[in-house]
C-alpha atoms as a PDB file:
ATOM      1  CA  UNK A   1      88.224 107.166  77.362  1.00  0.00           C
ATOM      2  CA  UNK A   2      90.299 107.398  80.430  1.00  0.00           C
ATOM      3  CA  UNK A   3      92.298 105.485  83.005  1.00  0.00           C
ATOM      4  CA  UNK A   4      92.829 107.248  86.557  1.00  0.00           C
ATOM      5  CA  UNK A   5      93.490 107.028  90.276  1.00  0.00           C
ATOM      6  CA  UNK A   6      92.337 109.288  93.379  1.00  0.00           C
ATOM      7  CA  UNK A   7      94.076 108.504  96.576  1.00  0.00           C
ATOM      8  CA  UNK A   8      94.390 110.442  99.905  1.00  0.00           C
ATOM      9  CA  UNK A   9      97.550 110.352 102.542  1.00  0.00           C
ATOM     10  CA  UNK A  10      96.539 110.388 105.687  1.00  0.00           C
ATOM     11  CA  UNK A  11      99.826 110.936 107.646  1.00  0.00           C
ATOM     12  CA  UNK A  12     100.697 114.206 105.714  1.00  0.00           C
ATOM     13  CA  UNK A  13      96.738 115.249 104.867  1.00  0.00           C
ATOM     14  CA  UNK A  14      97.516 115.398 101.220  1.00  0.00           C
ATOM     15  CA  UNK A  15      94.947 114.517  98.194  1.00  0.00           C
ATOM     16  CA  UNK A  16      95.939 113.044  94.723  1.00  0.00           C
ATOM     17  CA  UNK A  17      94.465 112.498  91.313  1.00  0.00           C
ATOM     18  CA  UNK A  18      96.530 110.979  88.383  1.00  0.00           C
ATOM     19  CA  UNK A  19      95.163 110.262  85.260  1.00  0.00           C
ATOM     20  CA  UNK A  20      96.628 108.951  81.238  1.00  0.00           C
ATOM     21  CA  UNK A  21      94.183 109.165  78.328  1.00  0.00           C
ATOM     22  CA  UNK A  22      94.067 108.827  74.558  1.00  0.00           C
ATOM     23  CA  UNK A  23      92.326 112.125  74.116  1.00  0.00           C
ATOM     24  CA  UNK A  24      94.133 115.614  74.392  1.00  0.00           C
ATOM     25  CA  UNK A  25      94.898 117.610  77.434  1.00  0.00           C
ATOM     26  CA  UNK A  26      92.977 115.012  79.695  1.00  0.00           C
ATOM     27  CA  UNK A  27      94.702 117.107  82.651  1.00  0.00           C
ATOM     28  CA  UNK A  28      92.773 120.506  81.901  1.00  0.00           C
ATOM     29  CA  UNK A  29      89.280 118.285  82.960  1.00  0.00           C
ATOM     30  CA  UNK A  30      89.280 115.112  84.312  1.00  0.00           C
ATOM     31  CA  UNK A  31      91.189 115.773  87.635  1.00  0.00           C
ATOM     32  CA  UNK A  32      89.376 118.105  90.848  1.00  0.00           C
ATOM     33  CA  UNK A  33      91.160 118.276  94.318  1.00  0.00           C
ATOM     34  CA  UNK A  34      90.833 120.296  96.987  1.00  0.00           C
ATOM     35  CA  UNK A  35      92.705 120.193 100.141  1.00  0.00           C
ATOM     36  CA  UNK A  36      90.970 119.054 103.122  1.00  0.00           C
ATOM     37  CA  UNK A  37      88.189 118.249 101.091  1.00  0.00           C
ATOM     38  CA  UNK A  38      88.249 115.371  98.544  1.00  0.00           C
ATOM     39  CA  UNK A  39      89.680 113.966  94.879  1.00  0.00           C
ATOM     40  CA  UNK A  40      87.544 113.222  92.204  1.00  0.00           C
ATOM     41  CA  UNK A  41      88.507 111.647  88.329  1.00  0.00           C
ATOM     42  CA  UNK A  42      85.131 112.987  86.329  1.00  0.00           C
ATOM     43  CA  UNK A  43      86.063 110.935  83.353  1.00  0.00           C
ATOM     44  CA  UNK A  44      84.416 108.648  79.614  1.00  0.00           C
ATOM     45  CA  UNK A  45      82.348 111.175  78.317  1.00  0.00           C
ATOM     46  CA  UNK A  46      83.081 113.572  80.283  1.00  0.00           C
ATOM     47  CA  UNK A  47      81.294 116.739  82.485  1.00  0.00           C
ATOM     48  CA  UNK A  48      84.170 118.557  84.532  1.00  0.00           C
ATOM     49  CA  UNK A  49      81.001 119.883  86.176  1.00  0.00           C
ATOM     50  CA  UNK A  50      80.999 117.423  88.238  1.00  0.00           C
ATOM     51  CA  UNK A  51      84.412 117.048  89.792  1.00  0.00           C
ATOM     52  CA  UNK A  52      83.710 120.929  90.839  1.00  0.00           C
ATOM     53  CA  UNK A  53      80.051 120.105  92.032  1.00  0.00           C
ATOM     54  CA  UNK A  54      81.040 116.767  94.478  1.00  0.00           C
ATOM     55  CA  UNK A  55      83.889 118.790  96.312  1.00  0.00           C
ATOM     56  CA  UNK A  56      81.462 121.775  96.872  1.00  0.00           C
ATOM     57  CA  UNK A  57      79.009 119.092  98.028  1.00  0.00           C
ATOM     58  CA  UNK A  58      81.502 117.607 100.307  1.00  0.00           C
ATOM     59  CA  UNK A  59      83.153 120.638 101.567  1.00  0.00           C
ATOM     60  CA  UNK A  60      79.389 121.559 102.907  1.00  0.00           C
ATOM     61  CA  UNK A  61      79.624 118.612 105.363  1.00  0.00           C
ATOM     62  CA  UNK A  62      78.131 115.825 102.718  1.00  0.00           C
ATOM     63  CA  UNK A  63      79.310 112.369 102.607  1.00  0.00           C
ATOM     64  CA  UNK A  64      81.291 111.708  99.827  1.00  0.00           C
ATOM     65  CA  UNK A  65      79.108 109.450  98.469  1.00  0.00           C
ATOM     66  CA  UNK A  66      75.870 111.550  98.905  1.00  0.00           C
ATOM     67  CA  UNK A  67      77.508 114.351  96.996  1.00  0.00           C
ATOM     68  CA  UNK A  68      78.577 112.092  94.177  1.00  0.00           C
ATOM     69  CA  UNK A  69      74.867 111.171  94.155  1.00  0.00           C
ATOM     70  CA  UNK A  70      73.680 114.368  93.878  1.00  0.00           C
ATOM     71  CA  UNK A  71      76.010 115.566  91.620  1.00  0.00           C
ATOM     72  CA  UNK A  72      74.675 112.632  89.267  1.00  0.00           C
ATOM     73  CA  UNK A  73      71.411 113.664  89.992  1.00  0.00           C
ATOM     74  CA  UNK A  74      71.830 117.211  88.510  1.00  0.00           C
ATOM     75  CA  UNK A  75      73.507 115.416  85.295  1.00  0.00           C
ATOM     76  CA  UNK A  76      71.279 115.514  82.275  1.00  0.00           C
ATOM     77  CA  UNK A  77      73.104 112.427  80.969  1.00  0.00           C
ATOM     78  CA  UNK A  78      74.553 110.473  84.113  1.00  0.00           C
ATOM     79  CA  UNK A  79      74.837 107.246  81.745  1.00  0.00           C
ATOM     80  CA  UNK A  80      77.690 108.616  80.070  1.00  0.00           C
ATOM     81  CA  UNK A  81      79.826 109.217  82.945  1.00  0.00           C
ATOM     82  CA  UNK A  82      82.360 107.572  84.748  1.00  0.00           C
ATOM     83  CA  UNK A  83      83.564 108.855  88.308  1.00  0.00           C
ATOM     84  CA  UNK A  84      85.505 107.981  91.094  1.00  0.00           C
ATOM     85  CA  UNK A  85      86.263 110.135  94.785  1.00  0.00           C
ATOM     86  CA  UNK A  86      88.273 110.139  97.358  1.00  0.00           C
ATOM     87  CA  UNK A  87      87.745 112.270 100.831  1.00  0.00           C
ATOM     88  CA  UNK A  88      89.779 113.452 103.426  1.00  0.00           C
ATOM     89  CA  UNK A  89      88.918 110.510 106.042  1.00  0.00           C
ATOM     90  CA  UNK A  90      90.141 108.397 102.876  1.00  0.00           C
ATOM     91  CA  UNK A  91      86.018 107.197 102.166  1.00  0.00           C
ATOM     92  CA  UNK A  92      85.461 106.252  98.233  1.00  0.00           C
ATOM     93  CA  UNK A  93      83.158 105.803  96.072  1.00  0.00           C
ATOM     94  CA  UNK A  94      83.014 104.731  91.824  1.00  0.00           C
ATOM     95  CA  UNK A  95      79.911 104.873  89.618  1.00  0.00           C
ATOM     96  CA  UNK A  96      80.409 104.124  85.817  1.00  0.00           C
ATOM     97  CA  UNK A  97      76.986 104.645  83.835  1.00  0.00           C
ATOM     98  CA  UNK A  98      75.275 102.353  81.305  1.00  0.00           C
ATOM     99  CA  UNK A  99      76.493 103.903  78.121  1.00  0.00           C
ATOM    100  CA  UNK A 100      80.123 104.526  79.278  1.00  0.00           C
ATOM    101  CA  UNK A 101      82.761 102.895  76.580  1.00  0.00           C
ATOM    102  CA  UNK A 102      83.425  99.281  77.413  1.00  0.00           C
ATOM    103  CA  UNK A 103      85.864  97.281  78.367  1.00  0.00           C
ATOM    104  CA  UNK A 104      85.391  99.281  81.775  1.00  0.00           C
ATOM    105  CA  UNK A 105      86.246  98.739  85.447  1.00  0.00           C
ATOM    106  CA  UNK A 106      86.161 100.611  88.619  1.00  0.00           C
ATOM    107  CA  UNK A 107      87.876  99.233  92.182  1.00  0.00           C
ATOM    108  CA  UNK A 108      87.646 100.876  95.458  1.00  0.00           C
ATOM    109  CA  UNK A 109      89.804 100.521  98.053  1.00  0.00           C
ATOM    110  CA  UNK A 110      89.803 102.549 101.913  1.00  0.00           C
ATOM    111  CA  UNK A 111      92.001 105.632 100.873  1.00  0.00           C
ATOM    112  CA  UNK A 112      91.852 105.188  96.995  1.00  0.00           C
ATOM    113  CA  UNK A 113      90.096 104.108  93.820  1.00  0.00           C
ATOM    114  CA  UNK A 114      91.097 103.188  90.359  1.00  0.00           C
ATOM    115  CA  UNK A 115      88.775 103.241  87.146  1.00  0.00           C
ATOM    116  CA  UNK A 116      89.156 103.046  83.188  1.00  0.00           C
ATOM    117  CA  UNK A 117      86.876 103.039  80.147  1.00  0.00           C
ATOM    118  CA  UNK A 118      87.718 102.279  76.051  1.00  0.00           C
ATOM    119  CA  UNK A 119      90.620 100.388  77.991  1.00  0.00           C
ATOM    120  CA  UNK A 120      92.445  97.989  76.533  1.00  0.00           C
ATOM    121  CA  UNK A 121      91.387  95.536  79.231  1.00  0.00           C
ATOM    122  CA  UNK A 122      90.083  95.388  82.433  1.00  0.00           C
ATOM    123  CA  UNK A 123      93.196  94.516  83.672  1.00  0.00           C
ATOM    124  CA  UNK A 124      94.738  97.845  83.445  1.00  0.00           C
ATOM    125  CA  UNK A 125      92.633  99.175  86.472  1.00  0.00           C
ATOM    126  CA  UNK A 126      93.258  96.042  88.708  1.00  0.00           C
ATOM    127  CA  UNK A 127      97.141  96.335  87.800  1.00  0.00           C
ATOM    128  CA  UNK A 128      97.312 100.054  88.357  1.00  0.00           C
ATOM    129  CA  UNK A 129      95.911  99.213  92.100  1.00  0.00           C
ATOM    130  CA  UNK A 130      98.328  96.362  92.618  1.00  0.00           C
ATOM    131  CA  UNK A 131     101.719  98.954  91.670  1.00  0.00           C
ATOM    132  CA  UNK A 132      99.730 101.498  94.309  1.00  0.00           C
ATOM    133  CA  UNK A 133      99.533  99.192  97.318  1.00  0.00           C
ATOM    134  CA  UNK A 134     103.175  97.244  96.493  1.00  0.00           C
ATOM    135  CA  UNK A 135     104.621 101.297  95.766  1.00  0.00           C
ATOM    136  CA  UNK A 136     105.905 102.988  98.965  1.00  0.00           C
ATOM    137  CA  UNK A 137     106.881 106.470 100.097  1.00  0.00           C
ATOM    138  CA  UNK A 138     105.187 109.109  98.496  1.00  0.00           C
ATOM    139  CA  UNK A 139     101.988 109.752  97.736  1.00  0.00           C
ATOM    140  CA  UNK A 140     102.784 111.094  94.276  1.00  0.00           C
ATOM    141  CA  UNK A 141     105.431 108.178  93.752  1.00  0.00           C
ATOM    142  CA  UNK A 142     102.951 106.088  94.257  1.00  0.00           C
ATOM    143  CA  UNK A 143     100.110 107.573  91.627  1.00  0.00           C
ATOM    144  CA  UNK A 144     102.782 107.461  89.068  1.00  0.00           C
ATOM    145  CA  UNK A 145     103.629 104.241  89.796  1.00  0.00           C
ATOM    146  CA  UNK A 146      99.776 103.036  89.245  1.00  0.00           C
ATOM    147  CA  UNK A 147     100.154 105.137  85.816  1.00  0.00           C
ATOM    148  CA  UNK A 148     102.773 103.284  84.843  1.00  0.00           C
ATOM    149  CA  UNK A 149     101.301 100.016  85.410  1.00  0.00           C
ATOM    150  CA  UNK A 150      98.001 100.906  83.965  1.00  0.00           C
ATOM    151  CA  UNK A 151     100.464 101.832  80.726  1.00  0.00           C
ATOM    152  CA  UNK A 152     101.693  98.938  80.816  1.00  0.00           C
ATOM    153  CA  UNK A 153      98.774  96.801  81.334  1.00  0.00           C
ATOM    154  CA  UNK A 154      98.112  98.293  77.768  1.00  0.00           C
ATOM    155  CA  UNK A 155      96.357 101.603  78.650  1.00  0.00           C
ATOM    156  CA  UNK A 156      93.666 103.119  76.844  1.00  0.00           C
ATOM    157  CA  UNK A 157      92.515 101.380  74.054  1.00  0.00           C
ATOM    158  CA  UNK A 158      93.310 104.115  71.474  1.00  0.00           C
ATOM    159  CA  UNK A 159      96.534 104.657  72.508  1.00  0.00           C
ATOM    160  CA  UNK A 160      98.082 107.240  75.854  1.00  0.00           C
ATOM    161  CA  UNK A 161      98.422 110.375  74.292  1.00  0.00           C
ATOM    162  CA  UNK A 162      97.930 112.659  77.331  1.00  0.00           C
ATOM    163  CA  UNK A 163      98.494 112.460  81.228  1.00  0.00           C
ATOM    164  CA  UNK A 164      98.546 114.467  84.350  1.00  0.00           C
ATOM    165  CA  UNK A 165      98.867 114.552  88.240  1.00  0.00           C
ATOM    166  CA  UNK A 166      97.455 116.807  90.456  1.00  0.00           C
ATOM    167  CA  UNK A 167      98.883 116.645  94.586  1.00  0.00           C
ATOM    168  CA  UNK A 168      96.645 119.066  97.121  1.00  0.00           C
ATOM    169  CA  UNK A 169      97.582 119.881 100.289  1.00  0.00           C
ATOM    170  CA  UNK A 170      98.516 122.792 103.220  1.00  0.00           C
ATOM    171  CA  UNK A 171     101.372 123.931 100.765  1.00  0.00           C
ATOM    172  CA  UNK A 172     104.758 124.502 102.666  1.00  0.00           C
ATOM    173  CA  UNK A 173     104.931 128.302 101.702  1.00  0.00           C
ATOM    174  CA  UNK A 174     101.501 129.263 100.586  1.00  0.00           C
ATOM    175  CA  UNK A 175      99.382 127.195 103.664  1.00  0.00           C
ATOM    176  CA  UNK A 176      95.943 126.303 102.458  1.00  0.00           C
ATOM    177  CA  UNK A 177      95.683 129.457 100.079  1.00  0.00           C
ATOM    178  CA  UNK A 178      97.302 127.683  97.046  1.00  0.00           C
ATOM    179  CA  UNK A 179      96.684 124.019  97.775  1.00  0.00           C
ATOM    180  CA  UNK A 180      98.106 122.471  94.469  1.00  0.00           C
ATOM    181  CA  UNK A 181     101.595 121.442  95.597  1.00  0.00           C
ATOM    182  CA  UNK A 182     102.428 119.724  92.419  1.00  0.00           C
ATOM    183  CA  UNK A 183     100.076 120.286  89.599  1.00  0.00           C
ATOM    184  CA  UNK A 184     102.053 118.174  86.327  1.00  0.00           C
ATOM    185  CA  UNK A 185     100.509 118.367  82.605  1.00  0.00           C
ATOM    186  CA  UNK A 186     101.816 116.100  79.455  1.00  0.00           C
ATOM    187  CA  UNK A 187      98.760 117.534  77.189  1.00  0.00           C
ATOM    188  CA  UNK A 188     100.162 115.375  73.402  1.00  0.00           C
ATOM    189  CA  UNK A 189     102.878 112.924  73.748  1.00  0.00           C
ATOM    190  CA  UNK A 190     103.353 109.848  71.637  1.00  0.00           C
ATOM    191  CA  UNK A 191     104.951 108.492  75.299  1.00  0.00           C
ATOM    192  CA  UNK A 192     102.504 110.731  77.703  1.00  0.00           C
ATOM    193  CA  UNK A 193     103.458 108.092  80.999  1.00  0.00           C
ATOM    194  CA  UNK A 194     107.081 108.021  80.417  1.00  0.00           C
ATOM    195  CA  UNK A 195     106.869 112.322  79.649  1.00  0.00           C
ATOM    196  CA  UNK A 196     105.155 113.146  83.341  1.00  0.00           C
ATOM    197  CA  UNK A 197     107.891 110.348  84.745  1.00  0.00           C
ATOM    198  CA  UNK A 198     110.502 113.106  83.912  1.00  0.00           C
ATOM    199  CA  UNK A 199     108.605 115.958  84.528  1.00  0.00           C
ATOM    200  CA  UNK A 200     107.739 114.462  87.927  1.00  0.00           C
ATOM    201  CA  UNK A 201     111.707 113.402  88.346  1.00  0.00           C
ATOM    202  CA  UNK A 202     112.598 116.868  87.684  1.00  0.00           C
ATOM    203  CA  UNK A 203     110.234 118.353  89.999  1.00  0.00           C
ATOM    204  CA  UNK A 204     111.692 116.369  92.948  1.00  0.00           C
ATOM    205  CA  UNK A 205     115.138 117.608  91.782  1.00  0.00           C
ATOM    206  CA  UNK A 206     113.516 121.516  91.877  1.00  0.00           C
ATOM    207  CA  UNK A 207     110.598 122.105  94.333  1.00  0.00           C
ATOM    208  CA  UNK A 208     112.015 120.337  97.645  1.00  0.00           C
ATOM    209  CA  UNK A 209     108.410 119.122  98.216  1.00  0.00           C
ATOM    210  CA  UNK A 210     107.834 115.737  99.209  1.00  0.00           C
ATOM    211  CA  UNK A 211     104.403 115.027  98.678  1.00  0.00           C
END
């Protein structure tokens, strides 16, 4: 009961998941990255499995939709997911089961994707890819950007309560051995959005990163 983006940078090689729900600490299951590799939202009734499973898949040489696929395939209840991947040649892929919580959507685009479930329209997913190709600059600017617009839009159905962003990459002091280079939580916020917009404004402020 989710709304989320994945999106890959090709000029600086970086990977990015962002994601606003109505359930708790949607940040500790719903976003997977891994540099190099791919993005995946695992997301509606969610198996975390899976966003761990597709970028072992893909980092074996599989296509990122084969591995999706698969992953699915090893699922004991595939209807009640909702999933969307991005790889590192910026390929996508979406697949929303039967019994996932409607109003849904899922959009792909070359180098991202955008999906939602329990939304409170399916305008929240096509809005949050509108702010993500009109957003410039950064990578991460530009996933919170699509949050906010998904917010806007009018969000999950139940109310935002939790969000998070997740930026992989070769990390300018740890290289490829710690690839999160920002790695942002809200777990329980009455205003989760407008909470990771300052968190994510004070990072800029702190880390020097510009991802």
């Amino acid at each position: 009961m989710t709304y989320s983006i994945v999106a890959y940078d090709g000029l600086k090689g970086l990977l990015g998941v962002g994601v606003v729900s109505g359930s708790l600490a949607v940040g500790s299951r719903v976003p997977w990255a891994k540099a190099g590799v791919a993005a995946v939202a695992t997301q509606a009734y969610t198996n975390p499995v899976l966003g761990r499973r597709v970028i072992e898949y893909v980092s074996r040489g599989m296509g990122v939709g084969e591995a999706v696929k698969l992953a699915l395939s090893e699922d004991p209840s595939p209807q009640l997911r909702q999933l969307i991947a991005v790889d590192s040649t910026g390929k996508t892929v979406a697949f929303s089961g039967s019994e996932v919580p409607a109003p849904y959507e899922a959009i792909t685009k070359e180098g991202y994707a955008c999906a939602g479930n329990l939304l409170s329209s399916p305008a929240v997913v096509k809005e949050m890819c509108k702010a993500f190709e009109s957003t410039s600059g950064r990578l991460s600017e530009r996933i919170i950007s699509a949050l906010e617009a998904g917010h806007e839009a009018g969000g999950d159905r139940r109310g935002d309560r939790s969000a998070a962003i997740l930026v992989v990459g070769e990390h300018p002091e740890f290289g490829l051995d710690f690839d999160a280079i920002l790695n942002l939580r809200v777990d329980y916020s009455e205003e989760p959005v407008s909470e990771l917009r300052k968190l994510y404004d004070l990072w800029l402020t702190t880390s020097g990163y510009a991802v």
